[in-house]
Protein backbone atom coordinates (compact mmCIF):
# COMPACT_ATOMS: atom_id res chain seq x y z
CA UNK A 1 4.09 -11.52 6.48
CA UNK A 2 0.69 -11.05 4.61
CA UNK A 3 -0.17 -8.87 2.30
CA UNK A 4 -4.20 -7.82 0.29
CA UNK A 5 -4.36 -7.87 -3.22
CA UNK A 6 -7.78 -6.14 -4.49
CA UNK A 7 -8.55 -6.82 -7.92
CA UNK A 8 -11.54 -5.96 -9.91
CA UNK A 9 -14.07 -8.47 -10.57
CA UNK A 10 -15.84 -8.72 -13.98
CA UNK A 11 -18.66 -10.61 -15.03
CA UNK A 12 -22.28 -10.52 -16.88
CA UNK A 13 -25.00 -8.92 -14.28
CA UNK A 14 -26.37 -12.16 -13.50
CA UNK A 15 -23.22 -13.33 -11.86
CA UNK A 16 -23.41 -10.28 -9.75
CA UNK A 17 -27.05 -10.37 -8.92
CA UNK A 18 -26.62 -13.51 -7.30
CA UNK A 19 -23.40 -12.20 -5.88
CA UNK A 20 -25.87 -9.90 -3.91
CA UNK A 21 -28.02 -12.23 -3.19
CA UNK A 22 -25.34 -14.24 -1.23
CA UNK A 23 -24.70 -10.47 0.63
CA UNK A 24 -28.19 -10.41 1.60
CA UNK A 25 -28.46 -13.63 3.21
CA UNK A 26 -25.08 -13.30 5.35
CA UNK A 27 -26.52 -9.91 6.29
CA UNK A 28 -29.80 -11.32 7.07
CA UNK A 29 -27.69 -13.47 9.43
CA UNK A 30 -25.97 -11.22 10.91
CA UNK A 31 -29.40 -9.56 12.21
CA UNK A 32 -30.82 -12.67 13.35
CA UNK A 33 -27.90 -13.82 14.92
CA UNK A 34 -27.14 -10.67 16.87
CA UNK A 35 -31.02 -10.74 17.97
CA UNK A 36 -30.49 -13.58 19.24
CA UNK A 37 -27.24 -12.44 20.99
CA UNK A 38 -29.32 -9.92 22.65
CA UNK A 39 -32.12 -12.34 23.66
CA UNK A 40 -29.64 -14.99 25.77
CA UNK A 41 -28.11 -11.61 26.76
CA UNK A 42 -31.36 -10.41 28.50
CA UNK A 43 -31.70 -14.30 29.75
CA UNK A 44 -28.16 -14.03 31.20
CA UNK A 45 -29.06 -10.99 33.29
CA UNK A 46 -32.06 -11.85 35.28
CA UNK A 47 -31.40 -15.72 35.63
CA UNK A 48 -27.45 -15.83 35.55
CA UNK A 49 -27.55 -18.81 32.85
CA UNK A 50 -24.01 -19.97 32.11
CA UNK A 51 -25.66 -21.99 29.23
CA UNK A 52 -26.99 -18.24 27.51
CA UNK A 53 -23.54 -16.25 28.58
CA UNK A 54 -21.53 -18.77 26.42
CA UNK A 55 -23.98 -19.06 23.26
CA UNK A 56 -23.81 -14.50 24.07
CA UNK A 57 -19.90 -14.42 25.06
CA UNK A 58 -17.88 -16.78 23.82
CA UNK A 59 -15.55 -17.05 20.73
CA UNK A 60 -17.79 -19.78 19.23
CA UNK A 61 -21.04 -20.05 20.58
CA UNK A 62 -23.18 -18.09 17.69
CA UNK A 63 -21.29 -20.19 15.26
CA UNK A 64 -22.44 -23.29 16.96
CA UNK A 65 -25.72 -22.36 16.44
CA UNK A 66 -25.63 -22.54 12.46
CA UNK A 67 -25.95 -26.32 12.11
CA UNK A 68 -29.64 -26.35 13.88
CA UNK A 69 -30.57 -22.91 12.06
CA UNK A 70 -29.46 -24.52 8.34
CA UNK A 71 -32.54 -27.31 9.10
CA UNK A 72 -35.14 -24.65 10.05
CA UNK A 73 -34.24 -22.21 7.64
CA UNK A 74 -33.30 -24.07 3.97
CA UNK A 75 -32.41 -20.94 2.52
CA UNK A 76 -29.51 -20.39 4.41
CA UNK A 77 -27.93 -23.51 2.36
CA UNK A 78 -27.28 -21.42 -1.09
CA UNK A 79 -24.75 -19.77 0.74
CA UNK A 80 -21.46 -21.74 1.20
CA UNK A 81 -20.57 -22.41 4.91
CA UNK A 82 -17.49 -20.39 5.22
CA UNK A 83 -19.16 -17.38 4.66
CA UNK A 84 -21.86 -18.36 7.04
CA UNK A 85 -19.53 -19.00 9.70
CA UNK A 86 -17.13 -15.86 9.64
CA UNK A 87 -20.83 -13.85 9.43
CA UNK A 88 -21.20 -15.37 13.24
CA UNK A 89 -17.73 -15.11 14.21
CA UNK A 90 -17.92 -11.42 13.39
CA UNK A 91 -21.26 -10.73 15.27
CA UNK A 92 -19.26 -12.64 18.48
CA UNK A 93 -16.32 -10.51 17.90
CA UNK A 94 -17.69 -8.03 18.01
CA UNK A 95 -19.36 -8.48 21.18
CA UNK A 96 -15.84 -9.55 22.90
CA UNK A 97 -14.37 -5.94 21.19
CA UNK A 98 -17.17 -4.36 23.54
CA UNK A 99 -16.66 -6.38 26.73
CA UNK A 100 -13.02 -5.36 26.03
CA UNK A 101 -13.63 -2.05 26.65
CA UNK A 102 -16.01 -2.07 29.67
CA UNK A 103 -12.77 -3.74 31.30
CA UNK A 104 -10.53 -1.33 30.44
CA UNK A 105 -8.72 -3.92 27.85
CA UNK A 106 -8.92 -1.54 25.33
CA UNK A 107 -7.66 2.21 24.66
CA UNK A 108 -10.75 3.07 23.16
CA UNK A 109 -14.44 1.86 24.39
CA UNK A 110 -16.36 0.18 21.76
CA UNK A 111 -20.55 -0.10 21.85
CA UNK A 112 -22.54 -3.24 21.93
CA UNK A 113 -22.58 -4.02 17.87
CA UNK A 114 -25.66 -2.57 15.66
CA UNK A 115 -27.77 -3.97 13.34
CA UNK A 116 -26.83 -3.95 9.81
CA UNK A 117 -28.58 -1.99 6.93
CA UNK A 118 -27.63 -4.36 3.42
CA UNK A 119 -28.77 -1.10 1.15
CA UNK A 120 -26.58 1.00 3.19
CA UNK A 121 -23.63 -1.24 3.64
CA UNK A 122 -22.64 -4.27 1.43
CA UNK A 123 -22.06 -7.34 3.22
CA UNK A 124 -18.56 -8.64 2.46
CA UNK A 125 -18.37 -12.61 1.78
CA UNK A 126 -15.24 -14.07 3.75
CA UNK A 127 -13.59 -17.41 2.55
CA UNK A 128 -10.89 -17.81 5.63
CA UNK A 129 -9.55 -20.83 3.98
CA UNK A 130 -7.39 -21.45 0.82
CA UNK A 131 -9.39 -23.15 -1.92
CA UNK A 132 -12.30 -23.83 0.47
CA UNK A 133 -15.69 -22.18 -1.40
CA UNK A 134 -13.61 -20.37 -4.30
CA UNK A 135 -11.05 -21.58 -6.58
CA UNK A 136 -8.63 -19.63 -9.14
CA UNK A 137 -9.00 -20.80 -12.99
CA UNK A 138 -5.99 -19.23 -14.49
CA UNK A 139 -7.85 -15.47 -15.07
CA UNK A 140 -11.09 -16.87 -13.14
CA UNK A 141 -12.56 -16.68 -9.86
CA UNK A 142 -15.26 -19.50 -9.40
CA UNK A 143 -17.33 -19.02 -6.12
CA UNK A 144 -19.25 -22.18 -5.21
CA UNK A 145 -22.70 -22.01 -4.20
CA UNK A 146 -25.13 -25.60 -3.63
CA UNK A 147 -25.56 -28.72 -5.74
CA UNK A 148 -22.74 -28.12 -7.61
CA UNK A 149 -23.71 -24.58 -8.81
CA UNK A 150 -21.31 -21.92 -9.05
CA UNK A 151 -20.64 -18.17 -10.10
CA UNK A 152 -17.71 -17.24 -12.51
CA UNK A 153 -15.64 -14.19 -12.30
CA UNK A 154 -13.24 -12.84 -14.69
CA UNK A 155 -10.55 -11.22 -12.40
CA UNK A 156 -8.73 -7.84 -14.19
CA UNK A 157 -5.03 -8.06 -13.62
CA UNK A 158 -4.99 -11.89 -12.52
CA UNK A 159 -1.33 -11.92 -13.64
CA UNK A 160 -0.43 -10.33 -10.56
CA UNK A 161 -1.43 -14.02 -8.45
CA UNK A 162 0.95 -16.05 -10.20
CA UNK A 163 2.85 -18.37 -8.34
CA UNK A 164 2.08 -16.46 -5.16
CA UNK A 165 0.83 -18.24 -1.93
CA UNK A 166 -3.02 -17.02 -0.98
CA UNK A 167 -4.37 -17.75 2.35
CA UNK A 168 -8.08 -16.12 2.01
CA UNK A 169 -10.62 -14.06 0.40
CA UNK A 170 -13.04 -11.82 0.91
CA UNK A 171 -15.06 -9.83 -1.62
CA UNK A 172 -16.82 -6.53 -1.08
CA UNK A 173 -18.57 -4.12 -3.20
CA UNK A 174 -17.45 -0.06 -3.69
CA UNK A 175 -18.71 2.82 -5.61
CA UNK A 176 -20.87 -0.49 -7.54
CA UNK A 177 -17.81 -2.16 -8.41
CA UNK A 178 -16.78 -5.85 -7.01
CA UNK A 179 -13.62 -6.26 -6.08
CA UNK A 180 -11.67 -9.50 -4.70
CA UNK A 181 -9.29 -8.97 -2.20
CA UNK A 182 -6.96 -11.96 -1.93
CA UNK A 183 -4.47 -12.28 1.29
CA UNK A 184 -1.12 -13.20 -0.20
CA UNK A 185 1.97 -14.69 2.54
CA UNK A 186 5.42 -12.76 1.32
CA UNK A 187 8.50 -14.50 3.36
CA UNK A 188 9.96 -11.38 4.88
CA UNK A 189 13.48 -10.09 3.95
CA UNK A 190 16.62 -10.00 6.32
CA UNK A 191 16.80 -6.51 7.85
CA UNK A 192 19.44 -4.83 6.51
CA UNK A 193 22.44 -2.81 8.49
CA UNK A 194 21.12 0.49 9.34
CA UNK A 195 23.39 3.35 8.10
CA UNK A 196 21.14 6.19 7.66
CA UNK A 197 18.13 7.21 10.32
CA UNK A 198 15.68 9.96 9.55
CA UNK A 199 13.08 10.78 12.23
CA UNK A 200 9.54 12.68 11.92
CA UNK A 201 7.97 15.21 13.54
CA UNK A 202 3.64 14.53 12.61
CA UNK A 203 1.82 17.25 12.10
CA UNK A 204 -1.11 19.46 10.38
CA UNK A 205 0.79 22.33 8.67
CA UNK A 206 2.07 19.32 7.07
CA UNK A 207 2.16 15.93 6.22
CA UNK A 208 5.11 15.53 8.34
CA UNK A 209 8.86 17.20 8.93
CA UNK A 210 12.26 14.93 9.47
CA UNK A 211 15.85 15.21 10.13
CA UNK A 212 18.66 12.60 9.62
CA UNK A 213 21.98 12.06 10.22
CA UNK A 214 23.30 13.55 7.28
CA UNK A 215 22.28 16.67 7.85
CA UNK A 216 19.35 16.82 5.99
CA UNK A 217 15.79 18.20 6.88
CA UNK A 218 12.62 17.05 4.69
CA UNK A 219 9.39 18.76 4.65
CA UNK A 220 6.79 16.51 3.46
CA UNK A 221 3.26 18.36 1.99
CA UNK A 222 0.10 17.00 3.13
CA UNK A 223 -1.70 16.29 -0.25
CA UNK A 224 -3.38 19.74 -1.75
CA UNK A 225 -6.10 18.46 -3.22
CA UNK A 226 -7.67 17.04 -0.51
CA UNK A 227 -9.45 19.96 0.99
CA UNK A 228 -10.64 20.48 -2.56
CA UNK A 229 -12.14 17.12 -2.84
CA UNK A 230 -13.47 17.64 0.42
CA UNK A 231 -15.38 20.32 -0.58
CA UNK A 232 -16.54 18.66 -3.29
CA UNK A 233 -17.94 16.13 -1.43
CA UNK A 234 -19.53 18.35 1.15
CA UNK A 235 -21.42 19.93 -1.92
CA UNK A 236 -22.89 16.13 -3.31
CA UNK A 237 -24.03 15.88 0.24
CA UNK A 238 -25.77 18.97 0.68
CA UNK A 239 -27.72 18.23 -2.66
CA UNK A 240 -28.23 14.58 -2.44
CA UNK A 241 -29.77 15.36 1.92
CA UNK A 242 -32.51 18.12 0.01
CA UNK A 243 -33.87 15.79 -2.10
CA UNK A 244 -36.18 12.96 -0.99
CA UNK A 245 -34.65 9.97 0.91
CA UNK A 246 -38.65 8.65 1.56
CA UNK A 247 -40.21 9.01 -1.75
CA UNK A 248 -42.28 6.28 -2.26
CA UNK A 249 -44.19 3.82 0.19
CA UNK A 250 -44.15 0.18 -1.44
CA UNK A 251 -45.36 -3.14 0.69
CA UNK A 252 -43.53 -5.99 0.62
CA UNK A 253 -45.48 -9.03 -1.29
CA UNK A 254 -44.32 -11.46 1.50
CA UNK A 255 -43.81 -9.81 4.76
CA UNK A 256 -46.34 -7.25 4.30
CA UNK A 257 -44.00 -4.67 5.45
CA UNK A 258 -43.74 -1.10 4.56
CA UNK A 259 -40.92 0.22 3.54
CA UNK A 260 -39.87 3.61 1.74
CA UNK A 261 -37.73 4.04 -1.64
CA UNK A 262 -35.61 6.91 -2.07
CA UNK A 263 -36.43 9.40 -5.36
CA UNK A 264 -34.10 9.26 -8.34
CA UNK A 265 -32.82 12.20 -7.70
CA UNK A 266 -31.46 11.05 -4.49
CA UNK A 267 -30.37 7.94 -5.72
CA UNK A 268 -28.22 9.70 -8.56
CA UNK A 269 -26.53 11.67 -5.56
CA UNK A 270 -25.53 9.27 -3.60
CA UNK A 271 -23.96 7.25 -6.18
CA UNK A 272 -22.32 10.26 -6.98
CA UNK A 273 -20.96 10.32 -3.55
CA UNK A 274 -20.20 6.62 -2.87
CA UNK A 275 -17.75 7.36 -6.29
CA UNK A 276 -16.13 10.15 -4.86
CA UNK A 277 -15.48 8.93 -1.60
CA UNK A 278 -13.75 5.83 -3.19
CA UNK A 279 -11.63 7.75 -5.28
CA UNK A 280 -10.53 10.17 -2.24
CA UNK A 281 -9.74 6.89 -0.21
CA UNK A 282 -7.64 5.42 -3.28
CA UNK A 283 -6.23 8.80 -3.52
CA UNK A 284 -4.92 8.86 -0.52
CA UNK A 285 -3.54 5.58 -0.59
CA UNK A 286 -1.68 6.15 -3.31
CA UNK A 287 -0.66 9.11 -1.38
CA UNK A 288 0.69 6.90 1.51
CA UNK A 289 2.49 4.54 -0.40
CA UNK A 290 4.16 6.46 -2.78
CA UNK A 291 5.90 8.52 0.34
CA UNK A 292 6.70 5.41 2.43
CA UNK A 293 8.42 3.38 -0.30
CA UNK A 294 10.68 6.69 -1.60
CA UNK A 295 11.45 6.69 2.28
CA UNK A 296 12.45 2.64 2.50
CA UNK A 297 14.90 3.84 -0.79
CA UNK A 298 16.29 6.42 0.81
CA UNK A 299 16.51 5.10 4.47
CA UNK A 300 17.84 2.20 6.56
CA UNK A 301 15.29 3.21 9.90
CA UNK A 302 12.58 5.29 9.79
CA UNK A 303 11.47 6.99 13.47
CA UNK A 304 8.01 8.56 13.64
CA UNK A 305 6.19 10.35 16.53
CA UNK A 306 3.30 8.64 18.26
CA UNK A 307 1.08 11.61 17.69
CA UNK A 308 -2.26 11.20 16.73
CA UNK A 309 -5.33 13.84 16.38
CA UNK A 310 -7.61 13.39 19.91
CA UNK A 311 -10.27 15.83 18.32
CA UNK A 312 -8.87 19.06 19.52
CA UNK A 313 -8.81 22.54 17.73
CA UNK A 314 -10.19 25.64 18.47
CA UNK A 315 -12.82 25.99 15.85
CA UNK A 316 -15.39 23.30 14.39
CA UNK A 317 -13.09 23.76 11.08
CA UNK A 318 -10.07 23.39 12.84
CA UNK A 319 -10.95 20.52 14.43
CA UNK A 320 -12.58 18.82 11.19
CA UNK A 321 -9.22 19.71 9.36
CA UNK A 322 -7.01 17.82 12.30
CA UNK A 323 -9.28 15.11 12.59
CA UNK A 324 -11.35 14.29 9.45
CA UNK A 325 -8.45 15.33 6.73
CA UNK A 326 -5.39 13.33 8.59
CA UNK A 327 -3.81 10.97 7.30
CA UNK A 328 -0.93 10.70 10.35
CA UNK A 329 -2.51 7.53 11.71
CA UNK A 330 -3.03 5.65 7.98
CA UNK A 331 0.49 6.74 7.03
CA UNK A 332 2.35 5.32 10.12
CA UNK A 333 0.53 1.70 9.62
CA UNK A 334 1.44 2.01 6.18
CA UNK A 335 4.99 3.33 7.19
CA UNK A 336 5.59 0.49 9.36
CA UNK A 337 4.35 -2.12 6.67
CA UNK A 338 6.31 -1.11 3.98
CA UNK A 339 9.58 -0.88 6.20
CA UNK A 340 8.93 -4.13 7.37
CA UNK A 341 8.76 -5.50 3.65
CA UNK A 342 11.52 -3.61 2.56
CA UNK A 343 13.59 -4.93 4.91
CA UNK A 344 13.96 -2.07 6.62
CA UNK A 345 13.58 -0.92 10.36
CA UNK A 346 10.22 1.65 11.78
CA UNK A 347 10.29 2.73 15.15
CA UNK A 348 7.38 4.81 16.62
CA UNK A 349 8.87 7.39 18.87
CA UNK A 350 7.53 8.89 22.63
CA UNK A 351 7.06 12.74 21.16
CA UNK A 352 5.72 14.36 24.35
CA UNK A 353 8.13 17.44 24.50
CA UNK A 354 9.93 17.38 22.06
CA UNK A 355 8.50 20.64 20.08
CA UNK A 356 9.47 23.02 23.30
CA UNK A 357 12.66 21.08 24.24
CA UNK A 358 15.82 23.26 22.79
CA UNK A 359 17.90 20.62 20.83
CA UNK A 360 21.31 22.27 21.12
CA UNK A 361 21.24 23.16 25.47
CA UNK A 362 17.89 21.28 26.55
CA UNK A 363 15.87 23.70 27.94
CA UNK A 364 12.32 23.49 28.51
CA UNK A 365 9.48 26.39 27.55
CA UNK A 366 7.47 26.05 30.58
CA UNK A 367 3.83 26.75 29.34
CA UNK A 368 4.62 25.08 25.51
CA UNK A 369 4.65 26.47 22.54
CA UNK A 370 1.01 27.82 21.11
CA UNK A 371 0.84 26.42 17.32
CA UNK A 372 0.89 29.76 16.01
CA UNK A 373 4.57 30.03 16.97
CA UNK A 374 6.22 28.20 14.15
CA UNK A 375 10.00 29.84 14.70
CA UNK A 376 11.29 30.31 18.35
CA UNK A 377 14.86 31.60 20.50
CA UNK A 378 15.92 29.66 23.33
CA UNK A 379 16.33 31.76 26.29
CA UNK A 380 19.52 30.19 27.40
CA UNK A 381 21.58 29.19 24.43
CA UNK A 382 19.72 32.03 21.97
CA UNK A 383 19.33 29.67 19.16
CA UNK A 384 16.70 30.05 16.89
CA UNK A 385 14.56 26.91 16.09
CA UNK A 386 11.96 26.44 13.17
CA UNK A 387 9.50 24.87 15.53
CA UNK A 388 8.69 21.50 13.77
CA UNK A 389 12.40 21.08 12.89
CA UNK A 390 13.32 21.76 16.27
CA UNK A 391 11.11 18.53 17.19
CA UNK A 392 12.10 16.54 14.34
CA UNK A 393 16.04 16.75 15.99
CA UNK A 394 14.61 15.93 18.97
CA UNK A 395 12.75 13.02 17.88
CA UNK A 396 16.03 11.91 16.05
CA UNK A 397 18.22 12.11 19.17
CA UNK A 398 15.55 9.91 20.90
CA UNK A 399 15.32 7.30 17.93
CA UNK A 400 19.14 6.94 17.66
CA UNK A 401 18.59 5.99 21.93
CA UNK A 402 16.62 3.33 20.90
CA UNK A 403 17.77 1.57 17.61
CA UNK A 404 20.49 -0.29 20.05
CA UNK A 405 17.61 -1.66 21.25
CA UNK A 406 15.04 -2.15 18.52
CA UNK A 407 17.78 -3.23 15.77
CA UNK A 408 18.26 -6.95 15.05
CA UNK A 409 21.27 -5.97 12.67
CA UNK A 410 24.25 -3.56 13.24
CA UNK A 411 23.78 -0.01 13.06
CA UNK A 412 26.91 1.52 11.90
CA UNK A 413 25.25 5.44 10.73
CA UNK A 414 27.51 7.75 8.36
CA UNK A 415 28.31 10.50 7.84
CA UNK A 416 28.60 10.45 12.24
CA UNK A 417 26.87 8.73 14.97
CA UNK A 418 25.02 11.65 15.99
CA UNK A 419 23.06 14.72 15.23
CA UNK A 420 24.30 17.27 12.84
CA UNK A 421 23.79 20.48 11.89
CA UNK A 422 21.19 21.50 9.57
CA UNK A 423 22.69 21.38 5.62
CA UNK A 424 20.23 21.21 3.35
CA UNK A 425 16.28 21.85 3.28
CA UNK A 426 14.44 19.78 1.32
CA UNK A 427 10.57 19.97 0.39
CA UNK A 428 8.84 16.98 -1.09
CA UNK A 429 5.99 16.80 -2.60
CA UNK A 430 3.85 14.24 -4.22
CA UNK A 431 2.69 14.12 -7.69
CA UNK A 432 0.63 11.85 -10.19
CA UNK A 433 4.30 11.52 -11.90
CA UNK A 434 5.74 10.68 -8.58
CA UNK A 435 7.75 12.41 -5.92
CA UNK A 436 8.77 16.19 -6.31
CA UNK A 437 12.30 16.91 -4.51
CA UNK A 438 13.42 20.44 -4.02
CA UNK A 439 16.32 21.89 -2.61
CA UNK A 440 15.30 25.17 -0.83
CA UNK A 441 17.34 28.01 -1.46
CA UNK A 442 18.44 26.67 -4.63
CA UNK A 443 17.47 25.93 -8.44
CA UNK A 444 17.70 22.11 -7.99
CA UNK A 445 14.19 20.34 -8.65
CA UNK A 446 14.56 15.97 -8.45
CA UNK A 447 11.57 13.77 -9.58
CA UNK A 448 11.82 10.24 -8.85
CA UNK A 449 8.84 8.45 -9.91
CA UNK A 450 7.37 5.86 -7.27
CA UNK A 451 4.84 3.39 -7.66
CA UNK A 452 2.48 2.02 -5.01
């Protein structure tokens, strides 16, 4: 199993200048290259060349190219070669991702790749081999460049590498910060027996709603503060879009291009904004983390529906709430990594009717359930459902069909083997100080702290 360790890189503005500089010149390639893709493509079409369909469609045939382009363009030796080569292999993957989809390979079409902006978008630099461009010096990161130059990186929180096995590296730029993410292989643990199963219901009204075996029914909140911060970010935007993005014409000394700077004004916005957004996306993380690894404590197997926003909704807010604030599909990957670490077992359960399906006799609301309904009676049996714990029972019943299956331990569940009535309610919610447990219906608060 792998794991990404992102650490902050520090250093004296020179380092990261040239740092930049490295960026621009695998972006640069990434332009030429994929101009080039498009030129053989264009060949391929009107003469049928099998010579210009591999250099366009195979897995390697822009990264052949490199060796001929490093004597005709010098430059393109300052930047070390594995860099240079995972720059091509990207631009080719990204061409396969798109064939993918025009033969129905992949759930979701992808289009033919775009070129890159550098000011818009930092270029990551990807080292896919251990020790191969970059080296560790106990608290160091040492990059090399040509003729034995190099750049030197103090790394923030190096202790965290020690005696751990890294496989790659890649470093990227956020919010004007470096930061070195290092891909670390963790020998996975045994699974362990499963004795106690919760299963979740997904949703927007919150983060998500389970039952398990015990009895017990938990609630989790979908973070409050993120509309908040949403706003917030909708108001930098606003400001930073009315000021001028094409303030001044300059000419490039070499090309002779024109080319437009932004005003200061717009510039101070939109670092503004690049800040915010990375705090909301390490935010969230955090978020995602804290609730999966309280869950891996708590649980042997973790069930989750296969829900996932299509961009429905009724109103343009709706529909941004469902789609632009949820966090169902991050928290499931995240879900299924940290069982898998933890030794524990994630299953990702079929959902489709399991919100109008009565739990106790089975029956079936024809029409389903409109989301404004969030308590229902069954016709038949007359009992009275909260709607997403109604689903969450479901989901359980069809999660305890398939651990048999899915289970490379035993599964020997207490209290029973089967679904219980409804004991306790709890609500959880998620805190800076970690997670906040409480019993409804009584004066019983828990807060167990959890890290990320």
């Amino acid at each position: 199993m792998f794991k990404g360790i992102k650490l902050e890189l520090e250093a004296e503005e020179k380092e990261f200048i040239s740092l930049d500089g490295q960026s621009r010149i695998c972006n640069w390639l990434y332009n030429h290259l994929l101009e080039m893709a498009n030129k053989h493509k264009e060949i391929f079409v009107e003469t049928q060349d099998t010579n210009a369909a591999k250099i366009v469609y195979s897995k390697r045939g822009l990264r052949n190219l490199l060796p001929d382009m490093k004597k005709e363009l010098p430059f393109l030796k300052s930047v070390h070669s594995s860099p240079l080569k995972n720059t091509a292999l990207r631009v080719s993957a990204a061409i396969q991702e798109h064939q993918k989809g025009k033969k129905g390979k992949r759930k979701n079409k992808s289009g033919w790749p775009q070129f890159r902006s550098w000011k818009k978008s930092w270029f990551s630099l990807f080292y896919d081999e251990p020790n191969k461009g970059w080296k560790l010096e106990k608290d160091f990161l040492i990059i090399s460049l040509v003729m034995g130059c190099y750049l030197k990186f103090h790394i923030k929180e190096a202790s965290i590498l020690k005696n751990k096995k890294l496989r790659n590296l890649r470093i990227i730029r956020q919010a004007g910060h470096y930061y070195a993410i290092f891909t670390v292989e963790n020998n996975l643990p045994q699974q362990k027996p499963i004795r106690k199963v919760i299963a979740f219901d997904p949703n927007h009204k919150n983060m998500a709603y389970g039952v398990d075996c015990a009895g017990n029914s938990i609630e989790i909140a979908a973070p409050y503060w993120l509309k908040r911060y949403d706003k917030r970010i909708d108001e930098i935007k606003s400001k930073r879009d009315h000021c001028q993005k094409k303030a001044k014409k300059l000419i490039d000394e070499k090309s002779g291009k024109e080319y437009f700077i932004p005003s200061k004004r717009w510039q101070k916005y939109n670092k503004t904004l690049e800040i915010a957004l990375h705090k909301r996306r390490e935010q969230t993380k955090v978020f995602m983390f804290t609730i999966s690894n309280d869950l891996c404590r708590e649980y042997d197997c973790v069930g989750v529906g296969d829900y996932t926003p299509q961009g429905g909704g009724c109103t343009i807010k709706m529909r941004r709430a469902m789609n632009n604030r949820s966090l169902i599909g991050r928290f499931k990957e995240i879900m299924a990594w940290t069982a898998k670490r933890s030794g524990k077992l994630y299953i990702e359960y079929d959902e489709k009717g399991t919100t109008r399906t009565c739990n106790y006799c089975g029956y079936k609301v024809e029409d389903g359930l409109s989301p404004s309904i969030r308590k229902w009676e069954c016709p038949v049996c007359k009992a009275t459902h909260i709607r997403d714990e109604n689903a969450a029972q479901n989901g359980l019943k069809k999660v305890l069909r398939e651990l048999p299956t899915k289970s490379e331990t035993s599964v020997s569940l207490v209290p029973g083997s089967g679904l219980d009535f409804i004991k306790n309610r709890w609500a959880w919610r998620v805190l800076p100080s970690g997670v906040e447990k409480h019993l409804r219906g009584k004066d019983c608060i828990q807060l167990q702290a959890s890290g990320n």
